[in-house]
N, C-alpha and C. Protein backbone atom coordinates (compact mmCIF):
# COMPACT_ATOMS: atom_id res chain seq x y z
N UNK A 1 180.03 133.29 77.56
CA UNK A 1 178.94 134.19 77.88
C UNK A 1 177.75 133.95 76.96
N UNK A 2 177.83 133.93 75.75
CA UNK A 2 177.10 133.20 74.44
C UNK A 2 176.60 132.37 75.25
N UNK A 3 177.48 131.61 75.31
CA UNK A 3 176.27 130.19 75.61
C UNK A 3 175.28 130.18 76.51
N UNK A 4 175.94 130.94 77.91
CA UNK A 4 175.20 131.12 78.86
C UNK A 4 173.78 131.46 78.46
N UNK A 5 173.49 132.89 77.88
CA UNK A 5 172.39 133.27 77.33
C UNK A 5 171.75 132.79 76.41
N UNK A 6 172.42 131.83 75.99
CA UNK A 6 171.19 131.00 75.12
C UNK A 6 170.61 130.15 75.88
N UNK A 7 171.40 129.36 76.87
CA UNK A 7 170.83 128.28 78.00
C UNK A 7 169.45 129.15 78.39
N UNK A 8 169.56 130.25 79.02
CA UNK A 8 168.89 131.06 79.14
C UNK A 8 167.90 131.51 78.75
N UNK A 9 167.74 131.70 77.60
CA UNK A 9 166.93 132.19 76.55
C UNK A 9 166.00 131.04 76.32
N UNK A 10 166.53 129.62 76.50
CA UNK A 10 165.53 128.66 75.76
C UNK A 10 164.96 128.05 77.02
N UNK A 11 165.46 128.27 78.40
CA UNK A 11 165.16 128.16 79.74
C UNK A 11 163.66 128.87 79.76
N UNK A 12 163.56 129.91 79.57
CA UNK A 12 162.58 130.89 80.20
C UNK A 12 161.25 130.40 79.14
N UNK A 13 161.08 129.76 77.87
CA UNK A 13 160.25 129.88 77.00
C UNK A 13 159.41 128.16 77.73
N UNK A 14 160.43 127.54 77.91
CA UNK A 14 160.19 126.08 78.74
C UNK A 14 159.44 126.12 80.32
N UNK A 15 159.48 127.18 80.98
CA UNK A 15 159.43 127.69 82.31
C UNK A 15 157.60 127.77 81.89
N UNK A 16 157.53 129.10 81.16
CA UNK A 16 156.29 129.61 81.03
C UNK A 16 155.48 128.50 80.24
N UNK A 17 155.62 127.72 79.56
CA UNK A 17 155.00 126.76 78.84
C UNK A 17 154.72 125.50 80.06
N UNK A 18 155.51 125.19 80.87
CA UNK A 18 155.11 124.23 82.18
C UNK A 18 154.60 125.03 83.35
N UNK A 19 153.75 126.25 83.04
CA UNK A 19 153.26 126.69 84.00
C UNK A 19 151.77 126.39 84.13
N UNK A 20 151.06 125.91 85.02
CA UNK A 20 149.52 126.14 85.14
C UNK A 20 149.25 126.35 85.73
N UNK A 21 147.62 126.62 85.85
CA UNK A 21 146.85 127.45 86.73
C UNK A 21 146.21 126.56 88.05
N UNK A 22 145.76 126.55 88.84
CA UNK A 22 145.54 125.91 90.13
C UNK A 22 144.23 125.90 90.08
N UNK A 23 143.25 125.17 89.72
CA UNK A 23 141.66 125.22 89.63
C UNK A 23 141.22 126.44 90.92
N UNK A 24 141.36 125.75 91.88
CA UNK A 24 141.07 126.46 93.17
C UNK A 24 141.53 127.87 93.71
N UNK A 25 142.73 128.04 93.68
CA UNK A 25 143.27 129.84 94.16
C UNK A 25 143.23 130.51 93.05
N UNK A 26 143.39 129.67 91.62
CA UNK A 26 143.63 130.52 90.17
C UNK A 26 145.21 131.12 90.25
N UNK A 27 145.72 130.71 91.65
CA UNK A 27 147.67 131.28 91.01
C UNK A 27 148.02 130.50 89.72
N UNK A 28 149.04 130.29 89.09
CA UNK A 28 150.13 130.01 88.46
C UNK A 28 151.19 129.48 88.89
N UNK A 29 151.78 127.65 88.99
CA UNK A 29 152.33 127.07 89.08
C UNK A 29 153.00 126.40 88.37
N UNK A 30 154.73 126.15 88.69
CA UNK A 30 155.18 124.69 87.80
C UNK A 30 154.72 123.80 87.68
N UNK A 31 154.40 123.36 86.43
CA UNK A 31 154.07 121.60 86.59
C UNK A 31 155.19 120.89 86.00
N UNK A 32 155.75 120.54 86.44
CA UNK A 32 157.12 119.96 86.19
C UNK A 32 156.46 118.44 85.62
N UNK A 33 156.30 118.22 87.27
CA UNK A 33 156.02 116.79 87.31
C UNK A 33 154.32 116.11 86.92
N UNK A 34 153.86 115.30 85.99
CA UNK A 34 152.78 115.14 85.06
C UNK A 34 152.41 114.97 86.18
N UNK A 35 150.75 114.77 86.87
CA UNK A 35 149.64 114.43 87.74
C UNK A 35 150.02 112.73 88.34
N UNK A 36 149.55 112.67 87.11
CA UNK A 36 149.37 110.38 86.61
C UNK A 36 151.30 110.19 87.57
N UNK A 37 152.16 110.68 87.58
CA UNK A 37 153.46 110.47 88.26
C UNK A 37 153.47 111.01 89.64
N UNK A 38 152.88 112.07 89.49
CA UNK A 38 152.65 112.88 90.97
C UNK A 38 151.52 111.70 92.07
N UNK A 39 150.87 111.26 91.32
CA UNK A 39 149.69 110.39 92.51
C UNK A 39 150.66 108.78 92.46
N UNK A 40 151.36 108.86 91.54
CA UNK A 40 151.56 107.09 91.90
C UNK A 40 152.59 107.29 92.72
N UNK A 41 154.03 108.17 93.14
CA UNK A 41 154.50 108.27 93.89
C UNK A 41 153.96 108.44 94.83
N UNK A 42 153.15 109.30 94.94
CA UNK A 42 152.32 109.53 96.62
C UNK A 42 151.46 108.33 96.91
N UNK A 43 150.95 107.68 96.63
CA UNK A 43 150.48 106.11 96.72
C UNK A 43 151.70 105.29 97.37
N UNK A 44 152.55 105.14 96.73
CA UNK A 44 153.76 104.67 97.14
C UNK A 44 154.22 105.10 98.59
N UNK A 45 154.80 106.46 98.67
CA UNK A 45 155.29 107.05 100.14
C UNK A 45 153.99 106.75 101.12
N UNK A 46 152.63 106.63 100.36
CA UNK A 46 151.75 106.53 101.75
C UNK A 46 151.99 105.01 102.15
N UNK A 47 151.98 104.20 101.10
CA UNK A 47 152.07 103.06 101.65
C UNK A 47 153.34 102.29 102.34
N UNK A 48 154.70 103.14 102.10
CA UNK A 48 155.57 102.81 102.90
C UNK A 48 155.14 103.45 104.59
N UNK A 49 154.90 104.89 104.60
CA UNK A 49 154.29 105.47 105.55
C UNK A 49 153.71 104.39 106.30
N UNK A 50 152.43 103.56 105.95
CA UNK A 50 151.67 102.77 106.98
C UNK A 50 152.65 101.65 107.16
N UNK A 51 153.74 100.83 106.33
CA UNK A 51 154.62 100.32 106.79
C UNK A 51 155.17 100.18 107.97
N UNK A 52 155.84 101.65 107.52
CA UNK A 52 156.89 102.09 108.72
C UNK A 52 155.80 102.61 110.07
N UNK A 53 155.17 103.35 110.01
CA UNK A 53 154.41 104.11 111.48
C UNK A 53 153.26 103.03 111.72
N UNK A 54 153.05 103.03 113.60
CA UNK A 54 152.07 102.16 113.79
C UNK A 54 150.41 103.06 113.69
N UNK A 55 149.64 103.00 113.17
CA UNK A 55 147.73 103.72 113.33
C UNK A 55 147.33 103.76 114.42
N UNK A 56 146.97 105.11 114.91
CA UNK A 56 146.35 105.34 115.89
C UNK A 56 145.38 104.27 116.44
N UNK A 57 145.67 103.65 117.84
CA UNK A 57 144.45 103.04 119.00
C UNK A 57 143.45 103.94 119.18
N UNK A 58 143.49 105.43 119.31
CA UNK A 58 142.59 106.13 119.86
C UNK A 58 141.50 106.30 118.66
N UNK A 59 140.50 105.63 119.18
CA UNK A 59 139.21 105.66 118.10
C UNK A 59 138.29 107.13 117.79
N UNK A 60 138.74 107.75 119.36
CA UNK A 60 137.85 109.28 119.21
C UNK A 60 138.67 109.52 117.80
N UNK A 61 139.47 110.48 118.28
CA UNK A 61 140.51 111.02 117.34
C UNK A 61 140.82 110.40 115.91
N UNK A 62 140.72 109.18 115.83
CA UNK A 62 140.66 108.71 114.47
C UNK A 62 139.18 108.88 113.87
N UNK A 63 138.56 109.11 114.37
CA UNK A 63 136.78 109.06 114.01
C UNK A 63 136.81 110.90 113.65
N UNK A 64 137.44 111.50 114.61
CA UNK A 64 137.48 113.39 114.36
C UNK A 64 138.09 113.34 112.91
N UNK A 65 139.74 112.74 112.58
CA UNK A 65 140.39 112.45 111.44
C UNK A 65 139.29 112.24 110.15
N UNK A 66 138.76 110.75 110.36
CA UNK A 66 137.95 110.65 109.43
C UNK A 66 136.68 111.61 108.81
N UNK A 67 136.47 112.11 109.91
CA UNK A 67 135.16 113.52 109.95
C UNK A 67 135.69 114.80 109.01
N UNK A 68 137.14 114.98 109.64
CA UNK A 68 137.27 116.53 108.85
C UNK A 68 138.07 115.64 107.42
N UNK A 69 138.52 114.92 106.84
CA UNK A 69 138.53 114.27 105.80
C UNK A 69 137.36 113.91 104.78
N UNK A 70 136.67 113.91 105.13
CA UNK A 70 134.87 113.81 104.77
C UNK A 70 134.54 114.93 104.06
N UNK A 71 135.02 115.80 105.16
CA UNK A 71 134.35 117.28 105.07
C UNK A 71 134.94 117.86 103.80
N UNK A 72 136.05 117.77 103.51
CA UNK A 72 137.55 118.52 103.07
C UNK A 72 137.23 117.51 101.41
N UNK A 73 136.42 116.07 101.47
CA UNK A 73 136.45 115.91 100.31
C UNK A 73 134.96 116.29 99.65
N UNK A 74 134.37 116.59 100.53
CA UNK A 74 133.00 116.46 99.87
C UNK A 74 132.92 117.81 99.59
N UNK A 75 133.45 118.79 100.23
CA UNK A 75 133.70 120.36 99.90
C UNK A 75 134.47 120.62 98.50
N UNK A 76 135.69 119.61 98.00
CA UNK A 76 136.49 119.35 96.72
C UNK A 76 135.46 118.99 95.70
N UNK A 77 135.14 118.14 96.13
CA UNK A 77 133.89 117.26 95.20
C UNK A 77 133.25 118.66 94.54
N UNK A 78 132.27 119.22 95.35
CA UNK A 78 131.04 119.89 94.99
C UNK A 78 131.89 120.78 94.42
N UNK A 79 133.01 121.87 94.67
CA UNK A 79 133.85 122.81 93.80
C UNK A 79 134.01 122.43 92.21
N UNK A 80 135.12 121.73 92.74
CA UNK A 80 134.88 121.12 91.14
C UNK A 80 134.12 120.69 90.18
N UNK A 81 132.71 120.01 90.94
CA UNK A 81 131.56 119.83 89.96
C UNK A 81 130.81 121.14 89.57
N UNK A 82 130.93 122.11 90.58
CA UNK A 82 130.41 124.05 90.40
C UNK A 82 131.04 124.33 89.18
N UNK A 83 132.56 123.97 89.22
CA UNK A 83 133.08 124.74 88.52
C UNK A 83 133.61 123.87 87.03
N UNK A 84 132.94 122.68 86.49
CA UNK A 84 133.08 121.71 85.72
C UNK A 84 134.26 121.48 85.22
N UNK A 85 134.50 120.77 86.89
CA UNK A 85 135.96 120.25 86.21
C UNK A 85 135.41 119.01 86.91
N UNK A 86 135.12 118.34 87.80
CA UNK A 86 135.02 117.03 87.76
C UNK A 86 135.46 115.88 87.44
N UNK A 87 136.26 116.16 85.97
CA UNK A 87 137.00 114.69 85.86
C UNK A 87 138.44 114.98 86.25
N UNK A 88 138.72 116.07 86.62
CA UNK A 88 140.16 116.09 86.92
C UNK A 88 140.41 115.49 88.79
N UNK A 89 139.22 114.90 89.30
CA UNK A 89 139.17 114.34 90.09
C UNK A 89 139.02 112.99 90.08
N UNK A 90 139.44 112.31 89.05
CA UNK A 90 138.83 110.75 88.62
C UNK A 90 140.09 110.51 88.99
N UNK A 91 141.55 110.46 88.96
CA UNK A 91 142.56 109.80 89.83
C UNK A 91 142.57 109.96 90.55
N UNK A 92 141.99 110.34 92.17
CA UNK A 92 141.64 110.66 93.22
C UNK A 92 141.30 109.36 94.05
N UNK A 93 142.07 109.20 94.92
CA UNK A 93 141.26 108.54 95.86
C UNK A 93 141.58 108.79 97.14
């Protein structure tokens, strides 16, 4: 039982210390996993992704895609430069 509650005890101090804040909603999240690890895996799964799945033929719809992608970064962009954070967008692509 001891032990349990110490697992415990040194659990919860580790929890709140890997917690941060979300630029954008301002909740409170785990960050378990560092950024710089979080984007090179996702680099990775995207690029197996285009591997494996064939890219849309339909040019409308890929052109709408590219449009609200535009939108969605240039709306990120300007937030973050409002709110001077800006370089936390430099691993971004």
């Amino acid at each position: 039982m001891k032990k349990a509650l110490t697992v415990f005890l040194m659990i919860i101090p580790i929890t709140i210390l890997s917690c941060a804040t979300v630029p954008i909603t301002g909740r409170r999240q785990l960050d378990i996993i560092p950024d710089n690890q979080m984007l090179a895996t996702s680099f990775q799964q995207y690029d197996q992704f285009l591997q494996e799945n064939e890219l849309s033929s339909d040019s409308e719809k890929t052109a709408m895609v590219r449009r609200v992608g535009s939108r969605i970064q240039k709306g990120v962009e300007e937030y973050f430069t409002g709110q001077g954070l800006k370089d936390r967008l430099n691993d971004y692509r």
